[in-house]
Protein backbone atom coordinates (compact mmCIF):
# COMPACT_ATOMS: atom_id res chain seq x y z
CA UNK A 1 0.00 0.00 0.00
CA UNK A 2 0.93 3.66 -0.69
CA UNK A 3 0.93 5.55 2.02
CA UNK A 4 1.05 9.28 0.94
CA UNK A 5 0.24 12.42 3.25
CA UNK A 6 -2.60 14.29 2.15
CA UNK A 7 -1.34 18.10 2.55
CA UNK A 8 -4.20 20.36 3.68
CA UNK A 9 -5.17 23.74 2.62
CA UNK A 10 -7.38 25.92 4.42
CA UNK A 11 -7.53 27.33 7.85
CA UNK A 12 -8.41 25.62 10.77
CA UNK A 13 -11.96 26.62 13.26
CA UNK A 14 -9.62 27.78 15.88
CA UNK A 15 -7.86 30.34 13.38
CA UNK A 16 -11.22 31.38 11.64
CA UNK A 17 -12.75 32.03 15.27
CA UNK A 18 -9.60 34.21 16.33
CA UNK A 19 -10.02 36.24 13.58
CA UNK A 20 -13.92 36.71 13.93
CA UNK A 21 -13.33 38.21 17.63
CA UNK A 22 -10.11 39.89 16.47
CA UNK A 23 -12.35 41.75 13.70
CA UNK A 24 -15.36 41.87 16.38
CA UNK A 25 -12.59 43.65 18.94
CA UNK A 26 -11.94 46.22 16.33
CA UNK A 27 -15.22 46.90 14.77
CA UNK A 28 -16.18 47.72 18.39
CA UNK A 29 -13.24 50.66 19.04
CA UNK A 30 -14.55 52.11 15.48
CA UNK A 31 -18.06 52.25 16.09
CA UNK A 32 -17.00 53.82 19.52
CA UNK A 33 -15.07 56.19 18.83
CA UNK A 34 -17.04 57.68 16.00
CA UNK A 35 -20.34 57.94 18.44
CA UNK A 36 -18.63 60.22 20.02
CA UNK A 37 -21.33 63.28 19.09
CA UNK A 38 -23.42 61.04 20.48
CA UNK A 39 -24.57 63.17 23.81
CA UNK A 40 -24.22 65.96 21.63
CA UNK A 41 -26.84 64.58 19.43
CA UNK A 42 -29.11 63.81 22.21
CA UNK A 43 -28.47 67.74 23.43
CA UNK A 44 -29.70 69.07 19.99
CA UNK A 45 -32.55 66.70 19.91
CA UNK A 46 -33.87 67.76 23.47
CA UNK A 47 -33.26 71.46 22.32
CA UNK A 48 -35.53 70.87 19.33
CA UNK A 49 -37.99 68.46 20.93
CA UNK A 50 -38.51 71.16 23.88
CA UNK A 51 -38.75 74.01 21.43
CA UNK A 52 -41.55 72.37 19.47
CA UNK A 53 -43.39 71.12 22.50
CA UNK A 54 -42.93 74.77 23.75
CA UNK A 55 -45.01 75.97 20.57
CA UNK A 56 -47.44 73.34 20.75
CA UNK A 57 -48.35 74.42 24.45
CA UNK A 58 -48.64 77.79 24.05
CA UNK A 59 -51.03 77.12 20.92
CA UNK A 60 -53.47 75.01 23.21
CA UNK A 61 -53.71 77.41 25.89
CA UNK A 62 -54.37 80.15 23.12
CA UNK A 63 -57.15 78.05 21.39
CA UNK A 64 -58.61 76.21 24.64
CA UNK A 65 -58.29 79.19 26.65
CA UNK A 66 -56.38 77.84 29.59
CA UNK A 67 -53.13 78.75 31.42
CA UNK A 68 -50.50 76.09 31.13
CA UNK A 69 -47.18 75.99 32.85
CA UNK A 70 -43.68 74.91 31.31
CA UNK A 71 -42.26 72.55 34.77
CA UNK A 72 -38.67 72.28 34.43
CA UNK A 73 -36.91 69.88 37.11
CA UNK A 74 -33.62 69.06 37.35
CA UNK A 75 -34.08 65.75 35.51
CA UNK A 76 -36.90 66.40 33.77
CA UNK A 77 -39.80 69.02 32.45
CA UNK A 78 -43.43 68.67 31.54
CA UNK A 79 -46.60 70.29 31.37
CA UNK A 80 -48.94 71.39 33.50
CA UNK A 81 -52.28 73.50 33.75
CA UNK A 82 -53.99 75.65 36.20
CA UNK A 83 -57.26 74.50 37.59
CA UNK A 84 -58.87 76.01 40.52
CA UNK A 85 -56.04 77.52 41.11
CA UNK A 86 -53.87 74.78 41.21
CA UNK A 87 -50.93 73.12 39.05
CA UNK A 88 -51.76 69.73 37.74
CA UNK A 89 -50.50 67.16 35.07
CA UNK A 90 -51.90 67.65 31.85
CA UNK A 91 -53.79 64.86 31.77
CA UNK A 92 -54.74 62.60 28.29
CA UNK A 93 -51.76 64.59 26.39
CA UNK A 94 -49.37 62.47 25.02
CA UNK A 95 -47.07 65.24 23.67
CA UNK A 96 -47.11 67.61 26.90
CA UNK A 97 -46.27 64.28 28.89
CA UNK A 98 -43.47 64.50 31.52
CA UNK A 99 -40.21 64.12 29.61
CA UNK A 100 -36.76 62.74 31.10
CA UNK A 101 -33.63 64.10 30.27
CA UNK A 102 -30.99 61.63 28.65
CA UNK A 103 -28.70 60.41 31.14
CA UNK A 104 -25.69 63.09 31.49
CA UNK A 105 -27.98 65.74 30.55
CA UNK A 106 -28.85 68.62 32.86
CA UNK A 107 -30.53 72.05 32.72
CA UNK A 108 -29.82 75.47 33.59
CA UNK A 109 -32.52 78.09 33.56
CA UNK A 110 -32.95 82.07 33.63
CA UNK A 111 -35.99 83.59 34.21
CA UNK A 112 -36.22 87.45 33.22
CA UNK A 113 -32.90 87.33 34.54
CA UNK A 114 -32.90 85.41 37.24
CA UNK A 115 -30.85 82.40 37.42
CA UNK A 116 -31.94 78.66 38.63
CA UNK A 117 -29.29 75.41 38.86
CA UNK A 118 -32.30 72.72 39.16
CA UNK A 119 -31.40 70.78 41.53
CA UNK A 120 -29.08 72.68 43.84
CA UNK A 121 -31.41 74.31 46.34
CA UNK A 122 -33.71 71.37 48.01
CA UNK A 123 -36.10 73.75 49.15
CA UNK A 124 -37.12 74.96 45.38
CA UNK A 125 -36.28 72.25 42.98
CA UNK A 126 -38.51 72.74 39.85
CA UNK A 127 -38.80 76.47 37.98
CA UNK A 128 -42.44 77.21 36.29
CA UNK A 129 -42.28 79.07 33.29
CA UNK A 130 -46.41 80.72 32.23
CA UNK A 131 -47.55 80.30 28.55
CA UNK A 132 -51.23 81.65 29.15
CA UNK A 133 -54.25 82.28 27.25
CA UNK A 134 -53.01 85.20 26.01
CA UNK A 135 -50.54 83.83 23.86
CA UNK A 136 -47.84 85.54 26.60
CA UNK A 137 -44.87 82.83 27.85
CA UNK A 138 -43.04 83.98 30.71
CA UNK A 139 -39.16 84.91 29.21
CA UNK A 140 -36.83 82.40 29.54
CA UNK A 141 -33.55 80.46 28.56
CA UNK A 142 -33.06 76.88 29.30
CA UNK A 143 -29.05 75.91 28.96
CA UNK A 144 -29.19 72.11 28.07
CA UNK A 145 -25.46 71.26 28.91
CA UNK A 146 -23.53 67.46 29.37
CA UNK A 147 -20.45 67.67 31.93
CA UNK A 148 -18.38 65.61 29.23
CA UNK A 149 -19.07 68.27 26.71
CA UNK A 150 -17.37 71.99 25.95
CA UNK A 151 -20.73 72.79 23.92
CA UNK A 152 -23.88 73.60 25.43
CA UNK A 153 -27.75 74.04 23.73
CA UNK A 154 -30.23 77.18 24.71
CA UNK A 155 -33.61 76.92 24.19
CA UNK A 156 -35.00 80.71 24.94
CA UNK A 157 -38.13 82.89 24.23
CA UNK A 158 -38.65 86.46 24.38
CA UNK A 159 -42.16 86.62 25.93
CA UNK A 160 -43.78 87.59 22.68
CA UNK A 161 -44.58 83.23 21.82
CA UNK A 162 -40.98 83.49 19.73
CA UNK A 163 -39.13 80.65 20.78
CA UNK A 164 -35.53 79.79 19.69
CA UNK A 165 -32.79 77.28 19.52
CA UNK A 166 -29.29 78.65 19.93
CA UNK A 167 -26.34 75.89 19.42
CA UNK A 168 -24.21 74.21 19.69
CA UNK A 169 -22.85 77.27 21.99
CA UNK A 170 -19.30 76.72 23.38
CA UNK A 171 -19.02 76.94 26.80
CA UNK A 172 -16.06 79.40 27.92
């Protein structure tokens, strides 16, 4: 009998499998460092997402002829609206629900110049800014900023229902 060696070509599971997680290992460092703008992205969403909500609010209490209220909180703002003489919920609203900030997000807000870090003082937490039947909304600037991030978002109005989106701003 001939006994000859059969010579093999090809790669073996163990190679093909350290390559896969090699490749996996590195696809993962790529995709992470270009999400980088990812918080950033967030920022501008919540700047836009506030402003429009903003608009929509101050419509409804013009066309329903109610007072609502802007809540801001330090992790969080929503809607409310004043009946007998009381703040509550909107209720049966899905867009002027309560709305959490992405983690690492926090707010800042000045009211006719007057400052508020939500969160800081226990004894006042949350900042109310008017939109009433009117069609008047209380002036204000919300700073949306992120701790990791030199760049902040404003979200301001001028009192008038004009309601703006200035960013990204860098912070000095």
């Amino acid at each position: 009998m001939n006994s000859r060696k059969r010579s093999q070509s090809g790669f073996t599971l163990l190679e093909v499998m350290v390559v896969v997680v090699l490749v996996g290992i590195i696809v993962t460092f790529a995709t992470l460092s270009l999400d980088s703008g990812g918080l950033e992205r967030e920022m501008q969403e919540e700047a836009r997402r506030m402003q429009q909500l903003i608009r929509v609010a101050r419509e409804e209490a013009i066309l329903q002829t109610v007072e609502l209220a802007l809540l801001l909180e330090e992790d969080a703002y929503s809607f409310e609206v004043l009946q007998e003489r009381k703040w509550a919920p909107v209720a049966g609203d899905k867009l002027l629900r309560r709305r959490p900030l992405h983690d690492g997000l926090t707010m800042e807000v000045s009211l006719e110049d007057l400052e508020f870090k939500l969160g800081e003082d226990k004894d006042d937490d949350s900042v109310r800014v008017l939109m009433l039947s009117s069609g008047e909304v209380t002036p204000f600037e919300v700073t949306l900023r992120a701790d990791t991030l030199d760049v902040v978002y404003l979200v301001r109005s001028d009192g008038l229902g004009r309601t703006e989106i200035e960013g990204p701003v860098p912070v000095i």
